[in-house]
Structures are given as C-alpha cells and as structure tokens.
C-alpha atoms as a PDB file:
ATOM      1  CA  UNK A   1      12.152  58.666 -12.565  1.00  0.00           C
ATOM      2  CA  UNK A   2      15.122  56.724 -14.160  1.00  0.00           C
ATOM      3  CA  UNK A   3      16.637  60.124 -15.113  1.00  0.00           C
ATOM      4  CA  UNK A   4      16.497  61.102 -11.721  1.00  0.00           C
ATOM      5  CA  UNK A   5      18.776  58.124  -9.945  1.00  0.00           C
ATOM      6  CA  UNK A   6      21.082  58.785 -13.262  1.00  0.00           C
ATOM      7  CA  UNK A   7      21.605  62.417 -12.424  1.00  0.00           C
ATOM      8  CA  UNK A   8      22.208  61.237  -8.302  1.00  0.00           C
ATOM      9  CA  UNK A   9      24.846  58.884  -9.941  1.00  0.00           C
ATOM     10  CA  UNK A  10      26.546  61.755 -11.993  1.00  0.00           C
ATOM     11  CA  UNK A  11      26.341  64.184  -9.089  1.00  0.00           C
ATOM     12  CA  UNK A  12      27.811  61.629  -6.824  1.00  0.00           C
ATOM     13  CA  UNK A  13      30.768  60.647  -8.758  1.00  0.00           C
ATOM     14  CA  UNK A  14      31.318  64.332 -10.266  1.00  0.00           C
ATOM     15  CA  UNK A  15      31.856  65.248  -6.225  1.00  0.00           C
ATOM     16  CA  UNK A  16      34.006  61.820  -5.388  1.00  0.00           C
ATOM     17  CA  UNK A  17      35.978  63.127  -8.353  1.00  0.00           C
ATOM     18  CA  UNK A  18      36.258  66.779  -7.596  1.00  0.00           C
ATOM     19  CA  UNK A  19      36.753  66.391  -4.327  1.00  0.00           C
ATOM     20  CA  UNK A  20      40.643  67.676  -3.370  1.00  0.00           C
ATOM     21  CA  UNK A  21      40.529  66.335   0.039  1.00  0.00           C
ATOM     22  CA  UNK A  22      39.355  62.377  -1.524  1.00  0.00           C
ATOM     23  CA  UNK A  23      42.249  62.474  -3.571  1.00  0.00           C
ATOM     24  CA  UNK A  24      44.694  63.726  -1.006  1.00  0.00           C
ATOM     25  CA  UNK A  25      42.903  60.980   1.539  1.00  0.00           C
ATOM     26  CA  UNK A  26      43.155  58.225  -0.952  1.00  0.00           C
ATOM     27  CA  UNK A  27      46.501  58.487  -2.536  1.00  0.00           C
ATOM     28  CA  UNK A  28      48.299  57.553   0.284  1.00  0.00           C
ATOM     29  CA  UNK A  29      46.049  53.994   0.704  1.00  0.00           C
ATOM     30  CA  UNK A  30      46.624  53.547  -3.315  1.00  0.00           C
ATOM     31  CA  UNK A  31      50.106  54.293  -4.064  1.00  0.00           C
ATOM     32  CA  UNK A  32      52.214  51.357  -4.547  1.00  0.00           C
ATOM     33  CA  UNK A  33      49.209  49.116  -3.892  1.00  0.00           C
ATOM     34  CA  UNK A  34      49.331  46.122  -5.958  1.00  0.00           C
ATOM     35  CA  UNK A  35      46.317  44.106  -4.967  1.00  0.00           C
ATOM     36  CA  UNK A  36      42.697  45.495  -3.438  1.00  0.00           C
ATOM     37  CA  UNK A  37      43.352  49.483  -3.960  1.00  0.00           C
ATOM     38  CA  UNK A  38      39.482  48.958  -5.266  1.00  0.00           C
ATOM     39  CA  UNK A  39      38.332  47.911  -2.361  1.00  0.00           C
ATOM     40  CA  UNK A  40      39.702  50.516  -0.321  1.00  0.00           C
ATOM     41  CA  UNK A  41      38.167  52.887  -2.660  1.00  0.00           C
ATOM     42  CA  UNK A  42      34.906  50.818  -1.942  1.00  0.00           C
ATOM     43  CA  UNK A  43      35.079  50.790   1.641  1.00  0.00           C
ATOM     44  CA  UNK A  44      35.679  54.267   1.891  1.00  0.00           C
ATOM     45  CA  UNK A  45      32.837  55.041  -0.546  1.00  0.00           C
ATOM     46  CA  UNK A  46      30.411  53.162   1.500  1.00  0.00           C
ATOM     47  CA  UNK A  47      31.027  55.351   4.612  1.00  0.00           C
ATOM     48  CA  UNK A  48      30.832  58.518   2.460  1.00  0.00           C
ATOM     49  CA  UNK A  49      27.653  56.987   0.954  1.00  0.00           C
ATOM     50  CA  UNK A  50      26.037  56.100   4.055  1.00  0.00           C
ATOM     51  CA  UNK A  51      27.328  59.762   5.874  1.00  0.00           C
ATOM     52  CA  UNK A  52      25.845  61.752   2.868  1.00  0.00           C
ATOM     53  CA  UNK A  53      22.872  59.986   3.465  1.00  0.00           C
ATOM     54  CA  UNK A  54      22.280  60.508   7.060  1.00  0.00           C
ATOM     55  CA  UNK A  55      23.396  64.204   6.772  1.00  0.00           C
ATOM     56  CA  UNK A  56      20.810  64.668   3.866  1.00  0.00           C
ATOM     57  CA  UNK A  57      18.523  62.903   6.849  1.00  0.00           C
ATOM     58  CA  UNK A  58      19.316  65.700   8.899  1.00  0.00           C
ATOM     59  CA  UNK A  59      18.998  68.363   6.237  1.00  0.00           C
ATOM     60  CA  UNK A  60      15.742  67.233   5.626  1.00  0.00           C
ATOM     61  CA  UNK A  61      14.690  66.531   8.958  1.00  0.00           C
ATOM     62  CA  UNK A  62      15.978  70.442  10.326  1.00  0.00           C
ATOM     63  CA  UNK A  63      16.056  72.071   7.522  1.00  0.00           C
ATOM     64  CA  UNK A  64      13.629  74.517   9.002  1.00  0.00           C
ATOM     65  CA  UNK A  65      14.822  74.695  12.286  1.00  0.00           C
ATOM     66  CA  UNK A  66      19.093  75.429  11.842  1.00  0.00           C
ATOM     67  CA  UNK A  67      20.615  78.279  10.071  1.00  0.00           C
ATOM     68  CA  UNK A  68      22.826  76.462   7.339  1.00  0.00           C
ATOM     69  CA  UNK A  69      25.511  78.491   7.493  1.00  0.00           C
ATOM     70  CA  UNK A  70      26.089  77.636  11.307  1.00  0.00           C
ATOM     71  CA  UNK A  71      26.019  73.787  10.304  1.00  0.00           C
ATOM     72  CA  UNK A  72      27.942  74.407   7.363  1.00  0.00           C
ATOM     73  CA  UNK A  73      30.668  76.237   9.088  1.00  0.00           C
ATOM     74  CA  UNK A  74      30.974  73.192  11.955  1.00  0.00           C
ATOM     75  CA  UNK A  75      31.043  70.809   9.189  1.00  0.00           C
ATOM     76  CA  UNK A  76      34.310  72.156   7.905  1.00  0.00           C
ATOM     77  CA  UNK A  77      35.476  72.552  11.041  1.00  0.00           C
ATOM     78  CA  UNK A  78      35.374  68.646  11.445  1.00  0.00           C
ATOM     79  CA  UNK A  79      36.220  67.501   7.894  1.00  0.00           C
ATOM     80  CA  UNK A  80      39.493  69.571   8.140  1.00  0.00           C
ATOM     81  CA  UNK A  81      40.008  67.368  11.536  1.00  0.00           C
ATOM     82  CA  UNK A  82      39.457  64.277   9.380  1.00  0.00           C
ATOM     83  CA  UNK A  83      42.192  65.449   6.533  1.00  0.00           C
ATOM     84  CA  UNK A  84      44.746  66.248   9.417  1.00  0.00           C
ATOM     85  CA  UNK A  85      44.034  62.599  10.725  1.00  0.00           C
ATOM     86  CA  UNK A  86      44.798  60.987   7.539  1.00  0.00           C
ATOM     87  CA  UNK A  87      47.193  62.684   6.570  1.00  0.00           C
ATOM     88  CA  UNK A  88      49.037  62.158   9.588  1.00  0.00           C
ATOM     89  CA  UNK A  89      48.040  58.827   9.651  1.00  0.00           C
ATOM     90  CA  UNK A  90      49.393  58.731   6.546  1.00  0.00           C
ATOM     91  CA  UNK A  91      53.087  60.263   7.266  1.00  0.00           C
ATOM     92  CA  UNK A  92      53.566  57.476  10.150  1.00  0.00           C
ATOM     93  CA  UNK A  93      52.469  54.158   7.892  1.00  0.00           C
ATOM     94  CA  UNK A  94      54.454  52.524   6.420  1.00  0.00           C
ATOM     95  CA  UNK A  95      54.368  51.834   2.890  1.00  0.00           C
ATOM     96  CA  UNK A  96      51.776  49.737   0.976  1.00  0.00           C
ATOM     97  CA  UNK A  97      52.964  46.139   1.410  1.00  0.00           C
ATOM     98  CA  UNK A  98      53.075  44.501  -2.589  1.00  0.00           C
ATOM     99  CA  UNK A  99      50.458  41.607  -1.693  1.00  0.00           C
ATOM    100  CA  UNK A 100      48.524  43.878   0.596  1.00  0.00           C
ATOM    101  CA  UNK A 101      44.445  43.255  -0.374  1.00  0.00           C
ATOM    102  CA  UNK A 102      42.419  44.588   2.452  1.00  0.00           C
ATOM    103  CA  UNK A 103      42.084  47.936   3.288  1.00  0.00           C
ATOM    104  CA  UNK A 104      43.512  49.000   6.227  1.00  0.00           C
ATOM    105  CA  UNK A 105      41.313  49.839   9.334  1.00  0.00           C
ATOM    106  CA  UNK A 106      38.751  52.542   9.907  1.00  0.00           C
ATOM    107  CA  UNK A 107      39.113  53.791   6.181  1.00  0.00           C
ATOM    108  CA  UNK A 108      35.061  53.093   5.920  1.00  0.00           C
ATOM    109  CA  UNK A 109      34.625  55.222   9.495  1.00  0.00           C
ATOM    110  CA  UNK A 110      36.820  58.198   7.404  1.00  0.00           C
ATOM    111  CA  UNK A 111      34.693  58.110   4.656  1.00  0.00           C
ATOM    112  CA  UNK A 112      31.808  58.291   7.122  1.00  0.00           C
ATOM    113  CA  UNK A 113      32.994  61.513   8.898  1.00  0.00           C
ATOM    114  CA  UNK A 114      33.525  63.095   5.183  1.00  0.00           C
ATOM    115  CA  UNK A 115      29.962  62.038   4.270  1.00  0.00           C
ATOM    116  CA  UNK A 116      28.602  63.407   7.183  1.00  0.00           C
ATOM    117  CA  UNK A 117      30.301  66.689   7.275  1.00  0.00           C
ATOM    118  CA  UNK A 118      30.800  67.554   3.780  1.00  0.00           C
ATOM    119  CA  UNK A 119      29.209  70.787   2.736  1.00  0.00           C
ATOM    120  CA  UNK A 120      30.023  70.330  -0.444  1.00  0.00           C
ATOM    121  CA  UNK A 121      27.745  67.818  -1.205  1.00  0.00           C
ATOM    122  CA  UNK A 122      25.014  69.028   0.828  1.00  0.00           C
ATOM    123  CA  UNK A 123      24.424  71.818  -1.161  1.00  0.00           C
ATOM    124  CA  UNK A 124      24.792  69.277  -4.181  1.00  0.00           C
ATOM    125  CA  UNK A 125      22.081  67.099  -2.368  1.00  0.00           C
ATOM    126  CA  UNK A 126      19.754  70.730  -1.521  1.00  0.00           C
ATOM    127  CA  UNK A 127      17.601  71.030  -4.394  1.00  0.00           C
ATOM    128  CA  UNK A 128      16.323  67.558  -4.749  1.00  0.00           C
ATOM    129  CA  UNK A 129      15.381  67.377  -0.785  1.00  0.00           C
ATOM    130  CA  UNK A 130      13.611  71.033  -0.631  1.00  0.00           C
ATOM    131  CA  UNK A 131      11.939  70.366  -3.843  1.00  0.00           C
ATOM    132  CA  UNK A 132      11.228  66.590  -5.231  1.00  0.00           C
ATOM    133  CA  UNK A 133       8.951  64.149  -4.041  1.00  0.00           C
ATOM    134  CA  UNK A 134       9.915  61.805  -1.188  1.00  0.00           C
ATOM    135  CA  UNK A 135      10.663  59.142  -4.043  1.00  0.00           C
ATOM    136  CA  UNK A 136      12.415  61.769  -6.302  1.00  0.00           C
ATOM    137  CA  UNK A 137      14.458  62.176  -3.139  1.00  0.00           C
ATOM    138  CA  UNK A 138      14.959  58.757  -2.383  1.00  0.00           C
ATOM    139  CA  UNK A 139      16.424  57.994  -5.749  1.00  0.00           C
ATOM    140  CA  UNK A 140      18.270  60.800  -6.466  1.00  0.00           C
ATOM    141  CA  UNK A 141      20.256  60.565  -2.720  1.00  0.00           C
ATOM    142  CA  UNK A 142      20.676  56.515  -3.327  1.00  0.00           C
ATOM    143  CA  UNK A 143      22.354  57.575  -6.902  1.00  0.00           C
ATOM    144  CA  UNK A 144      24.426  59.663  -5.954  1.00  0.00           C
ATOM    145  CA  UNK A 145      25.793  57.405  -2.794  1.00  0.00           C
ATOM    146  CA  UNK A 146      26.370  54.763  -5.369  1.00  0.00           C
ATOM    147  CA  UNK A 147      27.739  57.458  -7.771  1.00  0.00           C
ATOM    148  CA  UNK A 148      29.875  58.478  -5.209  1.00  0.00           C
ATOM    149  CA  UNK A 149      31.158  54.903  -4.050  1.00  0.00           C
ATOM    150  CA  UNK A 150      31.557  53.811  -7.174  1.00  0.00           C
ATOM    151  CA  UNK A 151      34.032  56.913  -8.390  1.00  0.00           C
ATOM    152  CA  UNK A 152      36.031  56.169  -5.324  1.00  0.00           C
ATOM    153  CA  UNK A 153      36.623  52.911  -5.781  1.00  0.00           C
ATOM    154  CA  UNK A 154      37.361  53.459  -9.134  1.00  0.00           C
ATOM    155  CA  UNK A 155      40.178  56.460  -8.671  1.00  0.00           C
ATOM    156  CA  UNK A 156      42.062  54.380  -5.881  1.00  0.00           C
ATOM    157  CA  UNK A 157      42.296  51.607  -8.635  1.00  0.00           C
ATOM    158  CA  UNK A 158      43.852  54.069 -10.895  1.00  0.00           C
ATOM    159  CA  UNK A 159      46.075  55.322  -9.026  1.00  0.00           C
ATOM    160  CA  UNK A 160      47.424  52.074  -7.849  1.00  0.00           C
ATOM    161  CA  UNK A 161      47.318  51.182 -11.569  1.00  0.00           C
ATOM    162  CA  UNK A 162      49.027  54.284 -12.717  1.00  0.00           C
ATOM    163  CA  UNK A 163      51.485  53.403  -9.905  1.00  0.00           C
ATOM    164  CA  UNK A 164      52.363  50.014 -10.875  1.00  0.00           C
ATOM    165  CA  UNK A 165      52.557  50.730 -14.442  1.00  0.00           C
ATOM    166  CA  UNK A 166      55.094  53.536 -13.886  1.00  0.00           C
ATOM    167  CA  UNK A 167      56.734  51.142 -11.675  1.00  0.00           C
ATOM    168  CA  UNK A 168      57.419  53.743  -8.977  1.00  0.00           C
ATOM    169  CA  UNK A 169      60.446  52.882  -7.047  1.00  0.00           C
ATOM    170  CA  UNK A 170      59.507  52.382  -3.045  1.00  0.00           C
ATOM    171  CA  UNK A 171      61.450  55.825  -2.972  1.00  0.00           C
ATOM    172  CA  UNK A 172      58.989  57.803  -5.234  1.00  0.00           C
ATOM    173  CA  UNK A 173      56.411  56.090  -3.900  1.00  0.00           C
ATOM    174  CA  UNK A 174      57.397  57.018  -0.478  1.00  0.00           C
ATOM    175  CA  UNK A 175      57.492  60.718  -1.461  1.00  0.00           C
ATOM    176  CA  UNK A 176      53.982  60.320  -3.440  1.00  0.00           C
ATOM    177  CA  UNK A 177      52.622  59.475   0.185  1.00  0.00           C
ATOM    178  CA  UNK A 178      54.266  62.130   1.679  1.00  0.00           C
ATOM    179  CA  UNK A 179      53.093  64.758  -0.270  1.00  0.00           C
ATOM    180  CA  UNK A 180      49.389  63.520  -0.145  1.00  0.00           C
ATOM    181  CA  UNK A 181      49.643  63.379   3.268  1.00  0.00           C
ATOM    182  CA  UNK A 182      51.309  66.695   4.091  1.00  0.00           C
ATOM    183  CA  UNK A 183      48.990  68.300   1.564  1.00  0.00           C
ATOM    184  CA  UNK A 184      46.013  66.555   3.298  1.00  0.00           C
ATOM    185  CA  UNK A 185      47.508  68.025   6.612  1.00  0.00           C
ATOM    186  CA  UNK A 186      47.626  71.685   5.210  1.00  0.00           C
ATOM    187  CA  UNK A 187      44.033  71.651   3.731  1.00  0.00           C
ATOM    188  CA  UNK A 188      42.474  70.645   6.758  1.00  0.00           C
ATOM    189  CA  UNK A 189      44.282  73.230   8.568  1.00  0.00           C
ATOM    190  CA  UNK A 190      43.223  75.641   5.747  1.00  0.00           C
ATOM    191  CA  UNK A 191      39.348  74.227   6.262  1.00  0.00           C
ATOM    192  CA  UNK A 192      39.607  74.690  10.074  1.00  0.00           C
ATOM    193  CA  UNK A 193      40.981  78.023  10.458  1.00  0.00           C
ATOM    194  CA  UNK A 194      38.765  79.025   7.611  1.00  0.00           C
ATOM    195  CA  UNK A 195      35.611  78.338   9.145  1.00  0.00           C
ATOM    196  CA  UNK A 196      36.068  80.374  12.543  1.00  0.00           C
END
C-alpha cells in the first residue's frame, strides 16, 4: 500500500514538473523574488491539490454517465482562460518587491481552476480510480496532491534562487516576466482555440 501513495507522489510531481503552463504561471510570481517564492509555490500547489482532487471526485462519481472527451475538451477550454489571466495578470504587475514574503492574492484560487480542469492529470489519475480499491484510490490521489504541491513549491524556490544567484538586473528580470507571461497568454490561446 506504501508503494502506492509513493507512485501518487511521483506522478504528482512528474506532472507539477512537466507541466508548460505551471512554469509559465509561476515564473512570473518567482522571478526576482527574494523572500517566500516557496510559499507561493505552496499556495498554488494546494489549490491544484485540492482541484485534482475534486475533479478525480467527479471522474469517479460520472465516470459512467459523461463522454470524456466532451469534459476533456471544456476543460481546456477553461485552463487556457486561466493561462490568459495570469499571464495578463502578469504583464500589468509590477515587479517582485525584494522583501516581498506572501504570495500575492488568488494564486491558491489559480491553482484551483488548473486542478480542476487539467486533463492532463486526469488521465494520469484514470487508472487508479477505474481500477484500485477505494483505499488504493485514496492514497494514490492524496500522493500525488502532495506530490504535486510539493514540486511546485519547490520549482518557484528555484527559480527565485536561480534568480538571485544570477543576480538578474530589475531589467532582465522585467523581461523574464514578460516572456512568461506573453508565453502563458499564447498557450492558453493555443489550448482554447484548440479545443473547439
């Protein structure tokens, strides 16, 4: 049973880490950060966690009941809207103040909306809720939500880390953000015109 929460927590921090649109989402709350770029990490984790959860919920719930591909292709539809919100959001902040700690509002609600509609990790999350036992289940979704939280936490740390010890001007920094943020833009148009 151990085995199983171990492979939840390698499946959920394989997909935090694999995951283009975290990275483009995250950069932009990391770069230049200097103090808490965990926690933000954290905080959006948690939401992630606790949307992957309830979608899995739902999976399990109407798994009989909705085509998949229908959900699948509304799910991209709104995770696109959620990477054009950051990464507007994104192009209008300002820049990471040096002794900023907390996270900046609503990054746990983000990381909600990308639990709930990511695809991806739904069809990560399939085989254990069609086929394990209701504990099997329980331990592999609970590992890889902590898997998950605990890979995001750790990249925004890097990447405030890598910042600082590359000592980014405010300039590079600046474009850094930018980039993320128009990237995250173009992706989640990509995922929304995609899925029509």
């Amino acid at each position: 049973m151990p085995l199983i929460a171990l492979a939840g927590v390698g499946s959920g921090a394989l997909h935090a880490l694999a995951g283009p649109d975290h990275l483009l989402s995250l950069a932009p709350l990391s770069v230049g950060r200097r103090q808490g770029a965990w926690w933000v990490g954290l905080m959006w984790g948690l939401g992630h966690g606790l949307g992957t959860l309830l979608a899995a919920g739902a999976l399990l719930v109407l798994l009989s009941a909705v085509h998949l591909e229908f959900v699948d292709r509304w799910a991209e539809r709104v995770a696109g809207l959620a990477l054009l919100g950051m990464g507007v959001w994104g192009l209008t902040r300002r820049q990471a103040v040096a002794g900023e700690a907390q996270p900046p509002r609503g990054v746990a609600a983000v990381g909600l909306v990308h639990g709930l509609t990511g695809a991806s990790a739904l069809l990560l999350l399939l085989p254990v809720t069609v086929s394990g036992t209701a504990l099997e289940q329980a331990l592999f979704l609970g590992g890889f939500s902590v898997g998950s939280t605990l890979a995001m936490s750790a990249l925004t740390a890097g990447i405030a880390a890598v910042s600082r010890a590359r000592r980014l001007s405010t300039k590079v920094a600046a474009h850094v953000t930018r980039g993320a943020s128009s990237l995250s833009i173009l992706l989640g148009g990509v995922w929304m015109a995609g899925s029509f």
